[in-house]
Protein backbone atom coordinates (compact mmCIF):
# COMPACT_ATOMS: atom_id res chain seq x y z
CA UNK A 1 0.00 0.00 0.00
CA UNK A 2 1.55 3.28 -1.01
CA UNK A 3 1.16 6.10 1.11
CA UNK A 4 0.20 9.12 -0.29
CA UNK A 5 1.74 12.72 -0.18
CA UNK A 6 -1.49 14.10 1.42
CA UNK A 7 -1.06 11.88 4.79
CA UNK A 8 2.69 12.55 4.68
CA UNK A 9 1.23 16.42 4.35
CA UNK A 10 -0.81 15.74 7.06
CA UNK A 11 2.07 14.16 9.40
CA UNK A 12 4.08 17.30 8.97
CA UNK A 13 1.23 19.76 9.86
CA UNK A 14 0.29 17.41 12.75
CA UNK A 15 3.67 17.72 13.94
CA UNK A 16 4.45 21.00 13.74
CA UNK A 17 1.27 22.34 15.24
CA UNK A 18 2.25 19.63 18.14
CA UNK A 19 5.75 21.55 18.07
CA UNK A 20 4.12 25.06 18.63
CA UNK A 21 1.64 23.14 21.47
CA UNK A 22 5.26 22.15 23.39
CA UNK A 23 6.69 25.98 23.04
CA UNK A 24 3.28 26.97 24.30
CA UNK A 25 3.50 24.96 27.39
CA UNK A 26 7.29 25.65 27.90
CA UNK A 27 6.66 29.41 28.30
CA UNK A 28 3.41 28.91 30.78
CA UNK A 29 5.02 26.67 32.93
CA UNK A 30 6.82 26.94 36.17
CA UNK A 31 10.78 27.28 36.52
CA UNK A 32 12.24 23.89 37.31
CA UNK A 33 14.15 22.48 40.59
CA UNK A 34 17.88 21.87 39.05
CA UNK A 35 17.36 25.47 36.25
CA UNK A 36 19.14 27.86 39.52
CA UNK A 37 21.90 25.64 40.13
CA UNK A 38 22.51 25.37 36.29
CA UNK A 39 22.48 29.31 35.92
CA UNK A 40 24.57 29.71 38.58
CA UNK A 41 26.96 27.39 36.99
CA UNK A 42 26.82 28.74 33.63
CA UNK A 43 27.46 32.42 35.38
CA UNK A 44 30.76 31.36 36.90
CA UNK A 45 31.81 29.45 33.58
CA UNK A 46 31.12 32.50 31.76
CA UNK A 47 33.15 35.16 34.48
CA UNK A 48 35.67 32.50 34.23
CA UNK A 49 35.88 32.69 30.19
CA UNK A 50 35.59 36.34 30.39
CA UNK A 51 38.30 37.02 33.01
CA UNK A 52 40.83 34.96 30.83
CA UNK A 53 40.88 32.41 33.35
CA UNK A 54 42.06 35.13 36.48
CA UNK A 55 38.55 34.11 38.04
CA UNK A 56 39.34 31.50 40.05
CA UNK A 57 36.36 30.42 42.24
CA UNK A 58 33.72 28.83 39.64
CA UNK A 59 33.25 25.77 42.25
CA UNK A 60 29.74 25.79 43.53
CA UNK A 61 28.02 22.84 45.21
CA UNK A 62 28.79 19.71 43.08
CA UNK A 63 29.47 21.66 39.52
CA UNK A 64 32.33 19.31 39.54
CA UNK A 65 29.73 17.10 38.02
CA UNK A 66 28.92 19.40 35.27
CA UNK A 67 31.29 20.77 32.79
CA UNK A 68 28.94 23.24 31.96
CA UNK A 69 28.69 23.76 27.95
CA UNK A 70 25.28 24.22 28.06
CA UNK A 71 24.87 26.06 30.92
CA UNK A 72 27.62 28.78 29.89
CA UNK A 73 25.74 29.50 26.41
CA UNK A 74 22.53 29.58 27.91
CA UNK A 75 23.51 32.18 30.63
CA UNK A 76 25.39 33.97 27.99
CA UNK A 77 22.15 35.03 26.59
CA UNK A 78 21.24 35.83 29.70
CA UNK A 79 23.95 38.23 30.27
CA UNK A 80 23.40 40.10 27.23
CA UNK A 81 19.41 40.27 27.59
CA UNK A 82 20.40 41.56 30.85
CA UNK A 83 22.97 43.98 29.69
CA UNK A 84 19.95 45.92 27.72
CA UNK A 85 16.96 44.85 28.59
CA UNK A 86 17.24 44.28 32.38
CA UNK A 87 13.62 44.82 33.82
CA UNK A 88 12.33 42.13 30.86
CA UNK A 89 14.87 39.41 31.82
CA UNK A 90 14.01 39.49 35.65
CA UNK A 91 10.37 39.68 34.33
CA UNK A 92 11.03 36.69 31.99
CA UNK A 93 13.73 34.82 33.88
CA UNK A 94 12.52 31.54 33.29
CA UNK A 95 10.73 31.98 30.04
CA UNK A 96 13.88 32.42 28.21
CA UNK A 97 15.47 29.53 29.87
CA UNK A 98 12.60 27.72 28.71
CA UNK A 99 12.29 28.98 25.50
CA UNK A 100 16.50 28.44 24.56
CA UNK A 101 15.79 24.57 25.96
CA UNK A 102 13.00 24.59 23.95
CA UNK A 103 15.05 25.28 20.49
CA UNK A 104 17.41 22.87 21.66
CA UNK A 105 14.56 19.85 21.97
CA UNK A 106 13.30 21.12 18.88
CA UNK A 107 16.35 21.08 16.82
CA UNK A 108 17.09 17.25 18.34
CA UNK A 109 13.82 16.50 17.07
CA UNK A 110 14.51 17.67 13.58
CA UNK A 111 17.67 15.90 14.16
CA UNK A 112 15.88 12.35 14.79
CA UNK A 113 14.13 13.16 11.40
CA UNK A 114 17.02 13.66 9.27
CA UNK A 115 19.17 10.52 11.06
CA UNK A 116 16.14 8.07 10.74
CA UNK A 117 14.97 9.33 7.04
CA UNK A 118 18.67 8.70 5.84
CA UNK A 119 19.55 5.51 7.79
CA UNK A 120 16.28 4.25 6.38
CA UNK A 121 15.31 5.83 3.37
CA UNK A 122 11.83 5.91 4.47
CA UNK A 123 10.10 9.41 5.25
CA UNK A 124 7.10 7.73 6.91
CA UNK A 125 9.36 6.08 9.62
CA UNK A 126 10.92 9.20 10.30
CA UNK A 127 7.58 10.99 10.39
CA UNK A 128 5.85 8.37 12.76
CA UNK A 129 9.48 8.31 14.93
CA UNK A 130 9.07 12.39 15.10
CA UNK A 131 5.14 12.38 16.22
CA UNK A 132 5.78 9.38 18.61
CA UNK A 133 8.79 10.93 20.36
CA UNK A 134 6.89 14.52 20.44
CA UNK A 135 3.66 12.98 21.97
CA UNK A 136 5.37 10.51 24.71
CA UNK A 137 4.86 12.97 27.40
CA UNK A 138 8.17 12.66 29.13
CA UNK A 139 10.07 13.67 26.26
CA UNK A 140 7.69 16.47 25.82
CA UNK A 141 7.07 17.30 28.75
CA UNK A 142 10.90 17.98 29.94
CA UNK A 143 10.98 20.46 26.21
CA UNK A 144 11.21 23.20 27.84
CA UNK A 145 12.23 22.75 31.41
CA UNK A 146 15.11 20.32 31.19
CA UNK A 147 18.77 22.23 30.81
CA UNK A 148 20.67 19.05 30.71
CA UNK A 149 18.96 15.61 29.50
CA UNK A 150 17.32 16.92 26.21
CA UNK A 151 20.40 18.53 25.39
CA UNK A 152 21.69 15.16 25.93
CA UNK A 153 19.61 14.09 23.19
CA UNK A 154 20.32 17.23 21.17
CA UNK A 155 24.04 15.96 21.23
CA UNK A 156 23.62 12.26 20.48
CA UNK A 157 21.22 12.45 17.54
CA UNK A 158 23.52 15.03 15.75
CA UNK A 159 26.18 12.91 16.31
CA UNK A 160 24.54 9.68 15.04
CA UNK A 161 23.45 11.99 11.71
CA UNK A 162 27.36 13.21 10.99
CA UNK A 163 29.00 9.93 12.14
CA UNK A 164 26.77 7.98 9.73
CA UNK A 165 27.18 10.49 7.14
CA UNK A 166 30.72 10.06 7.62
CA UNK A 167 31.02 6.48 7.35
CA UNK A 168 29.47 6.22 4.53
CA UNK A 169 32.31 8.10 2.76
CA UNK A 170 36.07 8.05 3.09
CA UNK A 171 38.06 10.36 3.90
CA UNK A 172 35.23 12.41 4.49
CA UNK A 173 36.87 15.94 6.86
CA UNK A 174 33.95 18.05 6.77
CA UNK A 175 31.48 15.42 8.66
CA UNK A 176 34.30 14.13 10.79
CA UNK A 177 34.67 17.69 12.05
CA UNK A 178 30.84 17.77 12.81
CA UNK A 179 30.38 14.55 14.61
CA UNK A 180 33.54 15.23 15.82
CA UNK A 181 32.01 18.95 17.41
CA UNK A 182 28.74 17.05 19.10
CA UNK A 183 31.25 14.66 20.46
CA UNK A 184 32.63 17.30 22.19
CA UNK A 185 29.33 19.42 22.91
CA UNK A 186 27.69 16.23 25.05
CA UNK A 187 30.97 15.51 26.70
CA UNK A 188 30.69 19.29 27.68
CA UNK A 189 27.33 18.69 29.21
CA UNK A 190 28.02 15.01 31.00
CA UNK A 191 31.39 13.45 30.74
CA UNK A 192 29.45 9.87 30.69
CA UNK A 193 28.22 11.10 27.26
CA UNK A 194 31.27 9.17 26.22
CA UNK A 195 29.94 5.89 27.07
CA UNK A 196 26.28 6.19 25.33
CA UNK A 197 28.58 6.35 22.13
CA UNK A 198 31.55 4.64 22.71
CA UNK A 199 29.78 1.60 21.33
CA UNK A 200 28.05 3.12 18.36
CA UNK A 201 31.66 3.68 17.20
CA UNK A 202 33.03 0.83 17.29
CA UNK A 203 30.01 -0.44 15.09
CA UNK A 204 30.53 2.55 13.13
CA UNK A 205 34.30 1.46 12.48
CA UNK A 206 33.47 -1.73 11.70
CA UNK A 207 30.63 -1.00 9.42
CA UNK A 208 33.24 1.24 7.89
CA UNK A 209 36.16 -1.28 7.56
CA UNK A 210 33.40 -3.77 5.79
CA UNK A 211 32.69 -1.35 3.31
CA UNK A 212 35.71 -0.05 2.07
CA UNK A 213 37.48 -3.49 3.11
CA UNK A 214 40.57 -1.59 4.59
CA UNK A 215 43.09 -3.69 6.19
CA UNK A 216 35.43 6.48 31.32
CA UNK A 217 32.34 7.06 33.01
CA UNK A 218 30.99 9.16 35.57
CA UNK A 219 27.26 9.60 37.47
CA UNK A 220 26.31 11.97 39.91
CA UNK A 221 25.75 10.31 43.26
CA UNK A 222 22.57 11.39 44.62
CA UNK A 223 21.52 10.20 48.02
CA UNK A 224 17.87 9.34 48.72
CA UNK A 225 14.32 7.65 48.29
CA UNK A 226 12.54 7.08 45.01
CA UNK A 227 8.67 5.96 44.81
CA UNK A 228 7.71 3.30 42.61
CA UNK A 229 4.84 2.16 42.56
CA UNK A 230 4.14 2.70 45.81
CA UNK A 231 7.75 1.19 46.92
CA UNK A 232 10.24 3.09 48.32
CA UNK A 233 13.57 2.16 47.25
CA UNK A 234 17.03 3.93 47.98
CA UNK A 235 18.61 5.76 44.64
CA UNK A 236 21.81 3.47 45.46
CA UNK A 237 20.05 0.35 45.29
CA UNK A 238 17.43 0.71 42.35
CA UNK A 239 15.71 -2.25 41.94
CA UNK A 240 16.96 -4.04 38.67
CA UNK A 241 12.90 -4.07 37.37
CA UNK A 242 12.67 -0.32 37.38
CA UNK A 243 12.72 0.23 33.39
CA UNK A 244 9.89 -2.31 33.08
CA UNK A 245 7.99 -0.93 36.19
CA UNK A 246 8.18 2.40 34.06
CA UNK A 247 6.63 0.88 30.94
CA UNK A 248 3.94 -1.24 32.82
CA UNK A 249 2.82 1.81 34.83
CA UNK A 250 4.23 4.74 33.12
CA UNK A 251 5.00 4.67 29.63
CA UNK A 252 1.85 5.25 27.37
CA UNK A 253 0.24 1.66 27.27
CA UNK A 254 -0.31 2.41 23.11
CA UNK A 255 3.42 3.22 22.69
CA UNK A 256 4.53 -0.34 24.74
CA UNK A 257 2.62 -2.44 23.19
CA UNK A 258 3.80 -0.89 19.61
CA UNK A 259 7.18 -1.60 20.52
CA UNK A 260 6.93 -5.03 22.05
CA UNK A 261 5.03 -5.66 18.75
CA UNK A 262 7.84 -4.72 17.04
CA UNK A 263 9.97 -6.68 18.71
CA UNK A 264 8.27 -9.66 17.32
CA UNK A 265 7.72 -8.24 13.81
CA UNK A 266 11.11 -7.66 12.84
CA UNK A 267 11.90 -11.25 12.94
CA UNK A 268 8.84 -12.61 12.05
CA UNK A 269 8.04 -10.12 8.87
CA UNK A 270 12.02 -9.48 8.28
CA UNK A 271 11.24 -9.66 4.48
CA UNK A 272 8.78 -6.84 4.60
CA UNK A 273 10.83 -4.64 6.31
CA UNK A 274 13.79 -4.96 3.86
CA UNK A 275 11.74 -4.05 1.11
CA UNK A 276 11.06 -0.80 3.13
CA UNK A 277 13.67 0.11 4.56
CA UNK A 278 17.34 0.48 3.95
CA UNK A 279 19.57 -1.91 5.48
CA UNK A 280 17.47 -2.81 7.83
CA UNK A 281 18.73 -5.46 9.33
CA UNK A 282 21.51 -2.92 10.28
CA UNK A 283 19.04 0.01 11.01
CA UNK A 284 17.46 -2.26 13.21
CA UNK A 285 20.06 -3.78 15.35
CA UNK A 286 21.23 0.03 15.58
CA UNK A 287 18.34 1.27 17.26
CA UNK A 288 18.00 -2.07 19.71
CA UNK A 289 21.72 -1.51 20.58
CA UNK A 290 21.61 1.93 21.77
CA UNK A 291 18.23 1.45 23.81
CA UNK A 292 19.36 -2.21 25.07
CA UNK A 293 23.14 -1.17 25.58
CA UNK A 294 22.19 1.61 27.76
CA UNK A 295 19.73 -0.18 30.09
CA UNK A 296 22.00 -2.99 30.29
CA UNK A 297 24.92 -0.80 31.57
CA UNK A 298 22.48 0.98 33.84
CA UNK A 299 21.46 -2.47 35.61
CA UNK A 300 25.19 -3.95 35.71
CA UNK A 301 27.03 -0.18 37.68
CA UNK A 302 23.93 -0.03 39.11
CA UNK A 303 23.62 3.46 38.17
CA UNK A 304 21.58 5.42 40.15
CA UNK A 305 17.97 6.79 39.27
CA UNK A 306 16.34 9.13 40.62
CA UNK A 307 13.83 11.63 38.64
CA UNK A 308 11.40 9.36 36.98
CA UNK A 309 13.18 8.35 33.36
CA UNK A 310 14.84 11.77 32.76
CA UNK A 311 18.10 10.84 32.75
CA UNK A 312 17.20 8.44 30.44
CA UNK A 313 15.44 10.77 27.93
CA UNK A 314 17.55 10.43 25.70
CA UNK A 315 16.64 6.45 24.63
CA UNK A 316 12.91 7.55 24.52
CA UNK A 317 12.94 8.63 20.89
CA UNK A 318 15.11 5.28 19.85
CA UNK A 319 12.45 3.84 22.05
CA UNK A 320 9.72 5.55 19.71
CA UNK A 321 11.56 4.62 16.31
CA UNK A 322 11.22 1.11 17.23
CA UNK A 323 7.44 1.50 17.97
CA UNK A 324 6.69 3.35 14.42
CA UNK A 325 8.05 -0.28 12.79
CA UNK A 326 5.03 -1.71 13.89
CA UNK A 327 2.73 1.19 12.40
CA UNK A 328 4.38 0.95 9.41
CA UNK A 329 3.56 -2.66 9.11
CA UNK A 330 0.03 -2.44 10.09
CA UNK A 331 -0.34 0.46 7.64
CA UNK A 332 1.16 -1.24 5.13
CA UNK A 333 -0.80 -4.59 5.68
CA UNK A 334 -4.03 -4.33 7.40
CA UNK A 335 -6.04 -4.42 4.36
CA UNK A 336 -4.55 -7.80 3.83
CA UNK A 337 -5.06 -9.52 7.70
CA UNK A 338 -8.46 -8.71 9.60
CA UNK A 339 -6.65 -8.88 13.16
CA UNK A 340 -4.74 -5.79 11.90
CA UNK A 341 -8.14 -3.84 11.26
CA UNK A 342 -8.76 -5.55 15.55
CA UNK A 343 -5.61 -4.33 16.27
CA UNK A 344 -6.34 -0.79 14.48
CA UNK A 345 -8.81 -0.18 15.96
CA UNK A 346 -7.62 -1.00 20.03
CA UNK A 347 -4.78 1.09 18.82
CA UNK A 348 -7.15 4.14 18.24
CA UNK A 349 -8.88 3.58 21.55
CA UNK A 350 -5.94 3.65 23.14
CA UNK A 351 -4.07 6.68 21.54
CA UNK A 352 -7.37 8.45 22.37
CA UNK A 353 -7.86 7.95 25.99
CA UNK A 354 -3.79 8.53 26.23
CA UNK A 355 -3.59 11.65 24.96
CA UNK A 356 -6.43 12.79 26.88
CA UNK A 357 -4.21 11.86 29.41
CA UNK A 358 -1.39 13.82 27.86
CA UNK A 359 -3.89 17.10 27.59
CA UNK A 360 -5.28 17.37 31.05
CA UNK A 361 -1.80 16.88 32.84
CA UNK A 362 -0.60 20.36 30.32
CA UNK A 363 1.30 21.53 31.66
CA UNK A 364 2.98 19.06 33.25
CA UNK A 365 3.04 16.07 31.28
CA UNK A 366 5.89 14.14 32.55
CA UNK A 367 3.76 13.45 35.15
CA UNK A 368 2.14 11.52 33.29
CA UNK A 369 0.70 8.34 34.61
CA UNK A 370 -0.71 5.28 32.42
CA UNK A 371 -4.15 4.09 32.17
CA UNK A 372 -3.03 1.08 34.98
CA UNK A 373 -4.34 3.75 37.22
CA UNK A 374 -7.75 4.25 35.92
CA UNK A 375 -7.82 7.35 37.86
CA UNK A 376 -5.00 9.68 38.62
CA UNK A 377 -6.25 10.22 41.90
CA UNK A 378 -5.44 5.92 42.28
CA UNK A 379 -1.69 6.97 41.63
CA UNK A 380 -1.18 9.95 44.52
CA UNK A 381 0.61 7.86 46.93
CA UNK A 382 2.67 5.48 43.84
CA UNK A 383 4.92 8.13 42.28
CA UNK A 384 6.86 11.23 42.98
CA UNK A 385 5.11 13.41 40.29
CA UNK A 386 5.75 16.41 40.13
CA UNK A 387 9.83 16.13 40.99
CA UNK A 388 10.78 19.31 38.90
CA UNK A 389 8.49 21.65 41.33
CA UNK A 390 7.47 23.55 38.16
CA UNK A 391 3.79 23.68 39.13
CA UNK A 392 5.10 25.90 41.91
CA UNK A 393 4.30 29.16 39.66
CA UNK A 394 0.66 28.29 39.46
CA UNK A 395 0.60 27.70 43.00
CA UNK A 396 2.05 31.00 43.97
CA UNK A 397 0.26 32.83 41.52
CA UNK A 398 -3.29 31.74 42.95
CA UNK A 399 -2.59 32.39 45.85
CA UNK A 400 -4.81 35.79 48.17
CA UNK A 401 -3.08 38.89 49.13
CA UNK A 402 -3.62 37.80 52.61
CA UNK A 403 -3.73 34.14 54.09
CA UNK A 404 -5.99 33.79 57.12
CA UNK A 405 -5.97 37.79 57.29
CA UNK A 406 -2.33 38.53 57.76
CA UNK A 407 0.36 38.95 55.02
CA UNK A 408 3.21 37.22 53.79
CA UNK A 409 5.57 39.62 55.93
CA UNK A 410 4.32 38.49 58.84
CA UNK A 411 4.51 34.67 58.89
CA UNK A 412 7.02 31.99 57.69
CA UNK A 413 6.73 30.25 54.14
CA UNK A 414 8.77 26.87 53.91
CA UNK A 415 9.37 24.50 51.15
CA UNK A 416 9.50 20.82 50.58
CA UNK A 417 10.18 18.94 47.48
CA UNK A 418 11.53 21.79 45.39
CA UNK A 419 13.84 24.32 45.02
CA UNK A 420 13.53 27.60 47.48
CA UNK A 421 14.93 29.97 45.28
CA UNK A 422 12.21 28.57 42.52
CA UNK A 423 9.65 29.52 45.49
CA UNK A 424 11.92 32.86 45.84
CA UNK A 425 11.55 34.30 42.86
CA UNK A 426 7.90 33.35 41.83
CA UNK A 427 7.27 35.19 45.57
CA UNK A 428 8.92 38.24 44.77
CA UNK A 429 6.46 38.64 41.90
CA UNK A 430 3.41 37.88 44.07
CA UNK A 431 4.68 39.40 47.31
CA UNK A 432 6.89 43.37 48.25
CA UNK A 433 7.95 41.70 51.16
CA UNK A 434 7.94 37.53 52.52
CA UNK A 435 10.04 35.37 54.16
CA UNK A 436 10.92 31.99 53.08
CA UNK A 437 12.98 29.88 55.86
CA UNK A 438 13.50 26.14 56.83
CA UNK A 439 10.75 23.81 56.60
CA UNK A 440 11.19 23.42 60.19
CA UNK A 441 10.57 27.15 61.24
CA UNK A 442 7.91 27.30 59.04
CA UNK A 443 4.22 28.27 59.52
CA UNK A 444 2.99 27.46 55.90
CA UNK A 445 4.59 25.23 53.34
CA UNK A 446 5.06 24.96 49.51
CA UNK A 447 5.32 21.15 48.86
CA UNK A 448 5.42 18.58 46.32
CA UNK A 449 4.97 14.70 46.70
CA UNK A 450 9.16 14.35 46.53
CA UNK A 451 10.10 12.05 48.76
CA UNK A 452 12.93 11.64 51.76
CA UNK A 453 16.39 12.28 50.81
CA UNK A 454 17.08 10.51 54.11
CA UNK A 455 16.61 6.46 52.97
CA UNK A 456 15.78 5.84 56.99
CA UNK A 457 12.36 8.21 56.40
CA UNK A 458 10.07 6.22 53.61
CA UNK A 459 7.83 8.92 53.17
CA UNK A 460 7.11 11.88 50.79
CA UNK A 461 6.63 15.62 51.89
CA UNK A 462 2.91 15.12 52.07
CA UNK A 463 3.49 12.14 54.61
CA UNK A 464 5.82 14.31 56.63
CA UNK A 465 4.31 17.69 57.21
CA UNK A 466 0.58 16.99 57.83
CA UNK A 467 -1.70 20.30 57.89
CA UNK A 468 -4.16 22.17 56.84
CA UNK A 469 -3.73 22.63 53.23
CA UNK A 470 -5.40 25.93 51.50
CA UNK A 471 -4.25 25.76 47.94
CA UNK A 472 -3.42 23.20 45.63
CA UNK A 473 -2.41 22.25 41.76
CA UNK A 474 -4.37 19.72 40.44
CA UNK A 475 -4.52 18.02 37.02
CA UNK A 476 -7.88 15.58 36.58
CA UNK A 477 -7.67 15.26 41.17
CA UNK A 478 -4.10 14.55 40.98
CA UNK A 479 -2.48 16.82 43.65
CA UNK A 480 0.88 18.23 42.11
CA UNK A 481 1.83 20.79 44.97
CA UNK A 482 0.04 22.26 47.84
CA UNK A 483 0.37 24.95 49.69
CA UNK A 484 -0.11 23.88 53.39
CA UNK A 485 -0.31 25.26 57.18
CA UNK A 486 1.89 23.29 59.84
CA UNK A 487 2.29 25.78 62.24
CA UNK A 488 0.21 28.12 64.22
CA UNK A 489 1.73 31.51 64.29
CA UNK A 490 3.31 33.33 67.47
């Protein structure tokens, strides 16, 4: 079945209006937990850069982590909006954090386009790869808000685009220079960038040898509690189920059972596929490797996870091109086979109530939770959701000039589960005067679900500081963040 240039048309349109949807929700929602620290890093890179290396103290907290790439162009811009327009970047602080991550996701999506469309020759693949990755709503939902694990991403599908480009010609300087520059670019934002591609090289060389027949690791070590499912487990002892927990109970159920589909049709319809796309047996065992690889490494240095699957964002799209194999199939075939008009159809259903789902968490859809919980309310006490504190900005925004009759100035305002100077700066716009103080000297709290940092305290910030809560964020009776009384004032 040929597909015709209207639904390819179509595709595009769908996807960029879904692009414009994700810069829509980057710019209305909350600054994130980790986007201060990065600043802060990026503004000593940058005094260190422009001081010719006489500015000595760029250590802060555990920047030792960080090289800081990233976080020295994106404060860069920073410093010049600030050098004209000050009054609009204080005003807009977080917008235009959001909106240069934002470009960044974008351009890695248009990235995953170009590398699947010329590793496969097939535009549809590349089209349903795009739409899939764009409407999983961890990938999208981290667009805007993420300074670090997109750009992750942003690096490794450029890469993939130049080094295959490169192999595919010898002696070929001008794409060894490129792929050589991303190299460089996610090394500059996590040093362990280097071992997500160390193996995609050494199939690159070999793929290279065949064809013209010629004859160090690092992870930040957080310390803490995740929720799964309900579970508490310490981030230095992940349990070795955790990526299939996340697909069971977080992943979209439409987009795992596409790819576990898939994972059955490329061996049982190989023949099909190889008549679609380009080397495929290649293309395939490409896209398996990098997602397989990665989780296998996690589970054997027991890396530690902490953060839902954001540090693992960047597998999601390879995740996604896997899925579109089985559309392609069914597309291609279900004329032919009435269980693939069945299967159609569920698939609909599915993609339907899912991105539902997807719609009434906007803003903050890497919350998301899958249709396991019926209700999102069934899943309050299961997750950590809303770890980046982002929905913090709503919360501060609704809240009265006065709070039982006296005003900010006159009581104490804690936080748990976020950032403080996230809560800091979205209170400066509500609030002339406040004070914000340790959760333990507080009268009223800003809280998300987050839980312990100490493993010997299994609970989350809504376990620990029972109240009286006034205000809340909800998406379809999920509680995001809360703003709560603990403390009766003096």
């Amino acid at each position: 079945m040929e597909i015709s240039n209207k639904v390819i048309l179509a595709l595009k349109f769908l996807i960029f209006f879904l692009l414009f949807f994700a810069l829509w929700n980057s710019l209305i929602i909350g600054g994130s937990w980790d986007e201060p620290f990065h600043h802060i890093n990026g503004v000593l890179r940058l005094r260190y850069l422009i001081s010719f290396g006489d500015y000595q103290n760029y250590q802060y907290a555990n920047n030792q982590f960080y090289p800081g790439i990233y976080d020295t162009f994106s404060s860069t811009i920073s410093f010049l909006i600030n050098k004209f327009y000050p009054e609009f970047l204080n005003r807009n602080f977080f917008n235009i954090k959001h909106f240069i991550n934002f470009t960044f996701a974008a351009l890695s999506i248009y990235g995953l386009f170009k590398f699947i469309k010329v590793i496969s020759n097939n535009e549809l693949l590349a089209l349903f790869s795009i739409l899939l990755t764009i409407l999983n709503p961890f990938f999208f939902g981290h667009m805007g808000i993420n300074p670090k694990d997109t750009i992750i991403f942003f690096a490794l599908i450029w890469f993939l685009y130049f080094f295959y480009k490169y192999i595919l010609k010898k002696r070929d300087i001008k794409n060894l220079i490129y792929f050589s520059v991303f190299i460089g670019f996610g090394c500059g934002i996590r040093t362990s960038f280097l071992a997500v591609i160390f193996p995609m090289i050494i199939f690159g060389i070999i793929y290279y040898i065949q064809r013209f027949q010629i004859n160090i690791f690092e992870f930040l070590k957080i310390k803490g509690l995740v929720l799964i499912n309900g579970d508490f487990f310490e981030t230095s002892n992940t349990p070795k189920t955790y990526f299939l927990s996340f697909l069971l109970f977080k992943m979209p159920i439409y987009q795992s059972i596409l790819f576990f589909i898939s994972l059955f049709l490329i061996f049982l319809k190989k023949e099909f596929f190889k008549n679609k796309i380009k080397e495929f047996n290649k293309f395939s065992f490409l896209i398996l490797f990098i997602i397989f690889y990665t989780v296998s490494l996690t589970i054997l240095f027991n890396v530690k996870i902490y953060d839902g699957i954001r540090l693992f964002l960047f597998i999601i799209p390879f995740f996604c091109v896997h899925c579109s194999l089985t559309l392609i199939y069914v597309i291609n075939n279900f004329r032919k086979n009435f269980s693939n008009y069945i299967f159609l159809t569920l698939f609909i259903c599915l993609f339907f109530i899912s991105t539902y789902r997807f719609i009434i968490l906007t803003p903050y859809q890497y919350s998301y939770i899958n249709y396991n919980f019926i209700k999102l309310s069934y899943a309050s006490d299961k997750f950590e959701h809303d770890y980046w504190n982002t929905s913090w900005k709503e919360l501060i925004k609704d809240l009265p000039d006065t709070i039982e009759g006296k005003e900010p100035k006159n009581f104490n305002i804690g936080v748990c589960g976020g950032d403080p100077n996230v809560a800091a700066h979205y209170l400066s716009q509500r609030y002339k005067k406040f004070k914000v103080t340790n959760a333990s000297d507080a009268h009223y709290l800003i809280m998300t679900n987050k839980a312990s940092f100490n493993k010997n305290d299994k609970r989350t910030c809504f376990d620990i500081y029972k109240g009286k809560d006034f205000y809340f964020v909800k998406r379809g009776n999920l509680i995001l963040s809360k703003f709560t009384k603990i403390k009766e004032i003096d």
